[in-house]
N, C-alpha and C. Protein backbone atom coordinates (compact mmCIF):
# COMPACT_ATOMS: atom_id res chain seq x y z
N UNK A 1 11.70 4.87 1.81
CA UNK A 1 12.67 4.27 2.70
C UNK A 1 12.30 2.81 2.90
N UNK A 2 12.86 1.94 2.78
CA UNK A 2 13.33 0.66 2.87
C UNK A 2 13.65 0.07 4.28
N UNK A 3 13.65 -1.73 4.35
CA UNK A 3 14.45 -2.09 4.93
C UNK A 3 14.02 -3.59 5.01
N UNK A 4 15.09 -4.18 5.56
CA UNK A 4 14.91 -5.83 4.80
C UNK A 4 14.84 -6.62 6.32
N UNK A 5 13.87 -7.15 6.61
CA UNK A 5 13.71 -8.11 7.63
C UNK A 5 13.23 -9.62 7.36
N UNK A 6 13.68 -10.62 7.81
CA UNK A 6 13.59 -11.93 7.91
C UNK A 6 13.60 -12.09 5.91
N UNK A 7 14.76 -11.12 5.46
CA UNK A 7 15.17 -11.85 4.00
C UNK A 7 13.90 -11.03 3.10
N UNK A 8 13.51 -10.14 3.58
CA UNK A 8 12.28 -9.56 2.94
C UNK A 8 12.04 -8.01 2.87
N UNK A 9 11.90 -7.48 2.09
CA UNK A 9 12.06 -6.16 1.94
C UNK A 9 11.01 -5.17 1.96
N UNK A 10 11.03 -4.47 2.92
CA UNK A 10 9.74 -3.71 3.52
C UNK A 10 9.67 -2.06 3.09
N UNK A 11 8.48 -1.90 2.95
CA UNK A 11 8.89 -0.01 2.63
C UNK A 11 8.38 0.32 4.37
N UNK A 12 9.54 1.70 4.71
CA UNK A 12 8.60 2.09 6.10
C UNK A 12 7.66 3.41 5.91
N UNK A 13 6.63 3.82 6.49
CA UNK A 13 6.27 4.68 6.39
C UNK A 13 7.34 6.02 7.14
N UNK A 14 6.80 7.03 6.51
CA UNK A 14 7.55 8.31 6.68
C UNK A 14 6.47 9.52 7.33
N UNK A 15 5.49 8.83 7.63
CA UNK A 15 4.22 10.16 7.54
C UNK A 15 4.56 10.76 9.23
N UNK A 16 3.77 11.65 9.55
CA UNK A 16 3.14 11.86 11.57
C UNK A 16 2.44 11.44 11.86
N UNK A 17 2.17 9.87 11.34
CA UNK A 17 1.56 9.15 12.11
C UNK A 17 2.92 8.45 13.00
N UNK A 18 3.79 8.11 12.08
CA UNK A 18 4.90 7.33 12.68
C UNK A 18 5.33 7.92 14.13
N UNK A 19 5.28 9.63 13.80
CA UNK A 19 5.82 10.29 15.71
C UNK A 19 5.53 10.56 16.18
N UNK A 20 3.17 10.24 15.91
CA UNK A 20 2.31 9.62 16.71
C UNK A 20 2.67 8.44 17.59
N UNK A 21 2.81 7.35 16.73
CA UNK A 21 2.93 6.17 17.22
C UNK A 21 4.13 6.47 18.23
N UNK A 22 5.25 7.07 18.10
CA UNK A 22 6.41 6.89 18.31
C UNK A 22 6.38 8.22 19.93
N UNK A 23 5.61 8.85 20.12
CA UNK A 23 4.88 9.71 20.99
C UNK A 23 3.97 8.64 22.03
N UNK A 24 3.53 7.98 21.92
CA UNK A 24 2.72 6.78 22.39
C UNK A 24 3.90 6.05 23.01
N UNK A 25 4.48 5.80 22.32
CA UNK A 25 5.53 4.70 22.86
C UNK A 25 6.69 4.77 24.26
N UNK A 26 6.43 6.27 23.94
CA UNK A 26 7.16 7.52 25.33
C UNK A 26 6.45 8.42 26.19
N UNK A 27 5.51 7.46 26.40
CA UNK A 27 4.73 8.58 27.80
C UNK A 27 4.14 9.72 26.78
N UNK A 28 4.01 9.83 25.33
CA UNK A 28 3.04 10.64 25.02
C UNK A 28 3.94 12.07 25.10
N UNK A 29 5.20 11.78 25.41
CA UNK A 29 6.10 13.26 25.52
C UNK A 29 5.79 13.82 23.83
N UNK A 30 6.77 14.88 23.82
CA UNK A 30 6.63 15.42 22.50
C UNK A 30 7.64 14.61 21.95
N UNK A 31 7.26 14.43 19.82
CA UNK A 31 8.57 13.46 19.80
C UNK A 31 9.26 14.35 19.26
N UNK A 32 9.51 15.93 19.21
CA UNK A 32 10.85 16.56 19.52
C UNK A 32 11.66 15.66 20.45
N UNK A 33 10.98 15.95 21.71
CA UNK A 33 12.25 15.08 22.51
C UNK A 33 12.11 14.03 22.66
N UNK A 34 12.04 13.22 22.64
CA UNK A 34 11.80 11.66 21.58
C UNK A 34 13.43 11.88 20.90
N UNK A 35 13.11 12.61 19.70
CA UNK A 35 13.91 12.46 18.77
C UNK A 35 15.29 13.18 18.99
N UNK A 36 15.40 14.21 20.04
CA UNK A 36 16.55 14.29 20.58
C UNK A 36 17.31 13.69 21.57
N UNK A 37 16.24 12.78 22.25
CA UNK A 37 17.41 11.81 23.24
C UNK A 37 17.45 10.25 22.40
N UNK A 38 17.43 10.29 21.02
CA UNK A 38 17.86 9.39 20.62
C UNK A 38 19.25 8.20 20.68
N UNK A 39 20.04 9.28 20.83
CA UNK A 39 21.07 8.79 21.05
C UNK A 39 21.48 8.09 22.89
N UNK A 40 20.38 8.69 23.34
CA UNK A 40 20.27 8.05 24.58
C UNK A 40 19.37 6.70 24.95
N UNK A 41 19.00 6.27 24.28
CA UNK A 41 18.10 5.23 24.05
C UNK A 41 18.88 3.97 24.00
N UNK A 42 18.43 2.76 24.68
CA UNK A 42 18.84 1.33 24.48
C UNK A 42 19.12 0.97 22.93
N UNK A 43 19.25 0.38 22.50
CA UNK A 43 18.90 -0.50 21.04
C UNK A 43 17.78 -1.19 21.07
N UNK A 44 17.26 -1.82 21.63
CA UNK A 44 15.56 -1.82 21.64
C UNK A 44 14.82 -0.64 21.72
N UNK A 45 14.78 0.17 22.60
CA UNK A 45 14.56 1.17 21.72
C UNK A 45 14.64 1.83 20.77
N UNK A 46 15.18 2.07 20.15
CA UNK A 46 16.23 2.64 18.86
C UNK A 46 15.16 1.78 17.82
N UNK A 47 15.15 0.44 17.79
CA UNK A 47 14.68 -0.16 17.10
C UNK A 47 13.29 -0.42 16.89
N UNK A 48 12.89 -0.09 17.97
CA UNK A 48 11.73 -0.20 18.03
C UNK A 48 11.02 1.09 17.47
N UNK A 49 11.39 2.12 17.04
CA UNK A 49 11.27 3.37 16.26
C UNK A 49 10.97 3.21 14.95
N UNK A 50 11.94 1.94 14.18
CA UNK A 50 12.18 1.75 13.21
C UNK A 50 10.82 0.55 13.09
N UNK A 51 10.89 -0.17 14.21
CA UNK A 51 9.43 -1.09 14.02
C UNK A 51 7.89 0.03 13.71
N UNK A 52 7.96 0.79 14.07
CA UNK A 52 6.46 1.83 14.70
C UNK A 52 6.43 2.16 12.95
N UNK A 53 7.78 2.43 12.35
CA UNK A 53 7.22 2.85 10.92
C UNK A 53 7.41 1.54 9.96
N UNK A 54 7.87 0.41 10.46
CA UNK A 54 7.50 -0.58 9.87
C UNK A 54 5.74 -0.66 10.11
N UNK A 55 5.06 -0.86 11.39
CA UNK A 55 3.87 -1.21 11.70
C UNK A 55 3.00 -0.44 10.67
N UNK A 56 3.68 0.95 11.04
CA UNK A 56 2.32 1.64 10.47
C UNK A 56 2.16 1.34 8.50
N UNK A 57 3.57 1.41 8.31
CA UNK A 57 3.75 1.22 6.41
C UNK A 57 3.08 -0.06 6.04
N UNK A 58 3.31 -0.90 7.13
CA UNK A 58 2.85 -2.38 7.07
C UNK A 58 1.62 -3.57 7.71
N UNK A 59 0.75 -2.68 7.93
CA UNK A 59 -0.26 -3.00 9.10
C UNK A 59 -0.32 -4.52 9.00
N UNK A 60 -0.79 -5.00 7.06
CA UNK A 60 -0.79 -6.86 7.27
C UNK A 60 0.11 -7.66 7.53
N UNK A 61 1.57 -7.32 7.04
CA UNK A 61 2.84 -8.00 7.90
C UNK A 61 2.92 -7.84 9.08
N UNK A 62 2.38 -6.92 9.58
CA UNK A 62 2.40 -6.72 11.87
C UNK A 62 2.27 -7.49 11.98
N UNK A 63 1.07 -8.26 11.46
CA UNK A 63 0.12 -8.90 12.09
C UNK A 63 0.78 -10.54 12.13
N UNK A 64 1.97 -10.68 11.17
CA UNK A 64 2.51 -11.83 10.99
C UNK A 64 4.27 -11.55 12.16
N UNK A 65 4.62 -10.44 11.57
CA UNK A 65 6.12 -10.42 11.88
C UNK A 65 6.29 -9.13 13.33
N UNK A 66 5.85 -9.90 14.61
CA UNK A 66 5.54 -9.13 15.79
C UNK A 66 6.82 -8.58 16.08
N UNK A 67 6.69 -7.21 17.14
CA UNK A 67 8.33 -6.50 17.28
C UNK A 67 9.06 -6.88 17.70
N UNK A 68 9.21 -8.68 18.63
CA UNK A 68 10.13 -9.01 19.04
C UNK A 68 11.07 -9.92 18.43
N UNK A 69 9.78 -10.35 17.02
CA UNK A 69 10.62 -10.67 16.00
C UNK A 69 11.52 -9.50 14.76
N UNK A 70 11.03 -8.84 14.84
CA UNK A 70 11.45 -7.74 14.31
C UNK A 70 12.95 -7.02 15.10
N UNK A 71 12.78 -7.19 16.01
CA UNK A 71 14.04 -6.83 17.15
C UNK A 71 15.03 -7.76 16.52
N UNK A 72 14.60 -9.47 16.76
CA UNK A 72 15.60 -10.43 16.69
C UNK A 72 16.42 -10.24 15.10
N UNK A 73 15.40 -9.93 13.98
CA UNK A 73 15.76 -10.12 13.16
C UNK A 73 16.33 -9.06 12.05
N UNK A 74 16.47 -7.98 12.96
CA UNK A 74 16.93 -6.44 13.09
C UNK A 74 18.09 -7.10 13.92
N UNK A 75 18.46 -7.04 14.47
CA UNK A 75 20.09 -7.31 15.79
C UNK A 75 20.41 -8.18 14.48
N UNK A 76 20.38 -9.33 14.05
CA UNK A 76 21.44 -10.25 13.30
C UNK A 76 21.41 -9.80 11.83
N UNK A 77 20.71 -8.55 11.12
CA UNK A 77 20.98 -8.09 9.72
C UNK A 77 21.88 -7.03 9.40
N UNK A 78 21.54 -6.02 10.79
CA UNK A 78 22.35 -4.69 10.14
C UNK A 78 23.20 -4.44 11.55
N UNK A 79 24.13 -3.67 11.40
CA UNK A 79 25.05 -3.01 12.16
C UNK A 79 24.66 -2.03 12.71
N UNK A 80 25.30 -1.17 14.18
CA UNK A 80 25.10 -0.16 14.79
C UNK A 80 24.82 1.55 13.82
N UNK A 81 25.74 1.32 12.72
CA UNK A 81 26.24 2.25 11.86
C UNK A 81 24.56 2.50 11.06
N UNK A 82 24.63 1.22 10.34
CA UNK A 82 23.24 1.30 9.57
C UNK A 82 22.07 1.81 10.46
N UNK A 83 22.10 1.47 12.04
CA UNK A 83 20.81 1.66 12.66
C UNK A 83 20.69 2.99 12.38
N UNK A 84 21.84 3.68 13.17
CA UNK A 84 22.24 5.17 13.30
C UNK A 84 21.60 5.60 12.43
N UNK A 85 21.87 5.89 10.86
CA UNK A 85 21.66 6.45 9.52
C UNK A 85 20.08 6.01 9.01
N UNK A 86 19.69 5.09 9.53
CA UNK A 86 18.38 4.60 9.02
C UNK A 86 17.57 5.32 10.38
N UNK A 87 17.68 5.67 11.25
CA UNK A 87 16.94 6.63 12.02
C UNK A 87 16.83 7.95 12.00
N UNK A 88 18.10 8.29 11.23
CA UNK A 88 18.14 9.56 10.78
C UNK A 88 17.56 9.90 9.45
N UNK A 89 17.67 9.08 8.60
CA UNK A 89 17.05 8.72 7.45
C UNK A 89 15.40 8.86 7.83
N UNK A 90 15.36 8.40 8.65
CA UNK A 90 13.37 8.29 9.22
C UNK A 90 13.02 9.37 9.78
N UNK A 91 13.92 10.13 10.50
CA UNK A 91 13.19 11.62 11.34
C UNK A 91 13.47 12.67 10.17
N UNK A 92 14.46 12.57 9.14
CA UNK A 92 14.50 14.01 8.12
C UNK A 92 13.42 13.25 7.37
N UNK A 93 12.82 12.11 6.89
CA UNK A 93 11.49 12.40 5.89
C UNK A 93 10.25 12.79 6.96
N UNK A 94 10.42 12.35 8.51
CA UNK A 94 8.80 12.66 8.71
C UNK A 94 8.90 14.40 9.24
N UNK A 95 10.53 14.86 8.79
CA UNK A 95 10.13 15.91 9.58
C UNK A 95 9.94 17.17 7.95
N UNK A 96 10.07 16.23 6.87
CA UNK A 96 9.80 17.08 5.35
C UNK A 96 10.87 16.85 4.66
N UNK A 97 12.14 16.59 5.27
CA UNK A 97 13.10 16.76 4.67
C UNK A 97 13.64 15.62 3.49
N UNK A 98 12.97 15.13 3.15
CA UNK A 98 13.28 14.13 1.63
C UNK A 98 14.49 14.57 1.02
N UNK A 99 15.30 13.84 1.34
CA UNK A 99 16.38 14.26 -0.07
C UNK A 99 16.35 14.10 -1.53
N UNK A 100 15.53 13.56 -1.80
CA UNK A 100 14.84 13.32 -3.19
C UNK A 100 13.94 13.94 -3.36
N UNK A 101 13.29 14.76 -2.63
CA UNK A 101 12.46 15.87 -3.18
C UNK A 101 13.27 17.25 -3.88
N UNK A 102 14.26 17.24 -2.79
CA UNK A 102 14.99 18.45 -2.81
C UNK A 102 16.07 17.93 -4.17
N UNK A 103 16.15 17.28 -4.26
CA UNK A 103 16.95 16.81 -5.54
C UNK A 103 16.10 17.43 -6.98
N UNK A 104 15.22 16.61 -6.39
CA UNK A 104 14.36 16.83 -7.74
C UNK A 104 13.68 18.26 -7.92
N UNK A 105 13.11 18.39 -6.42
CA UNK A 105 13.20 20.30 -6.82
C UNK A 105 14.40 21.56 -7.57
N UNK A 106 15.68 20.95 -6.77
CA UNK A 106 16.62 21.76 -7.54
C UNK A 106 17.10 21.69 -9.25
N UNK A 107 16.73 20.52 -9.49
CA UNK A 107 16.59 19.86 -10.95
C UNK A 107 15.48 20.81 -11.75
N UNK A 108 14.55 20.94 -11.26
CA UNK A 108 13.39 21.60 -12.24
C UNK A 108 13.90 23.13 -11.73
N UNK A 109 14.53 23.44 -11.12
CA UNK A 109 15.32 25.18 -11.19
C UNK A 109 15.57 25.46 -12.40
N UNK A 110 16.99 24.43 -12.63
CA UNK A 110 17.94 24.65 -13.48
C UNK A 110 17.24 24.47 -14.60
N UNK A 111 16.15 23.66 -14.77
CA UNK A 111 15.73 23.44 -16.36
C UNK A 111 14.75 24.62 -16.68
């Protein structure tokens, strides 16, 4: 999983460290519910989800491109739509669900 900040193209991590981090970021709740009151969340929040698996995929860019630049430069690239799908995109890989695994698993069925 991807995503392009300040003109630059980042991989995010997908692991449980990310809903570690992302568990931390919420009182340490479970990020089950984390990840079900998503849709209840600010857009800084929201985004800042998407920063936690930037941080972790990216520890030496953190250290350059901090989350409030990451916020700013997240709000003027992508749309509400993209956020949506790229968060959903981030909780089905850390929760196993790769669609490219399962692609490629059903591929070696048939052969």
């Amino acid at each position: 999983m991807h995503i392009t900040i300040n003109n630059q193209e980042y991989q995010l991590a997908t692991t449980l460290r990310v809903a570690y981090e992302v568990q931390g970021m919420n009182n340490h709740q479970a990020y089950t519910k984390v990840f079900e009151r998503i849709g209840d969340m600010t857009l800084e929040e929201q985004i800042g989800i998407l920063y936690a698996a930037f941080r972790v995929g990216n520890p030496d860019q953190a250290k350059f491109i901090k989350q409030n630049d990451f916020l700013n430069s997240y709000l003027d690239t992508y749309t509400l739509s993209d956020l949506l799908a790229q968060l959903k995109e981030l909780i089905n890989y850390i929760m196993g669900n790769n669609p490219d695994v399962e692609v490629a698993q059903e591929s070696d069925v048939k052969n």
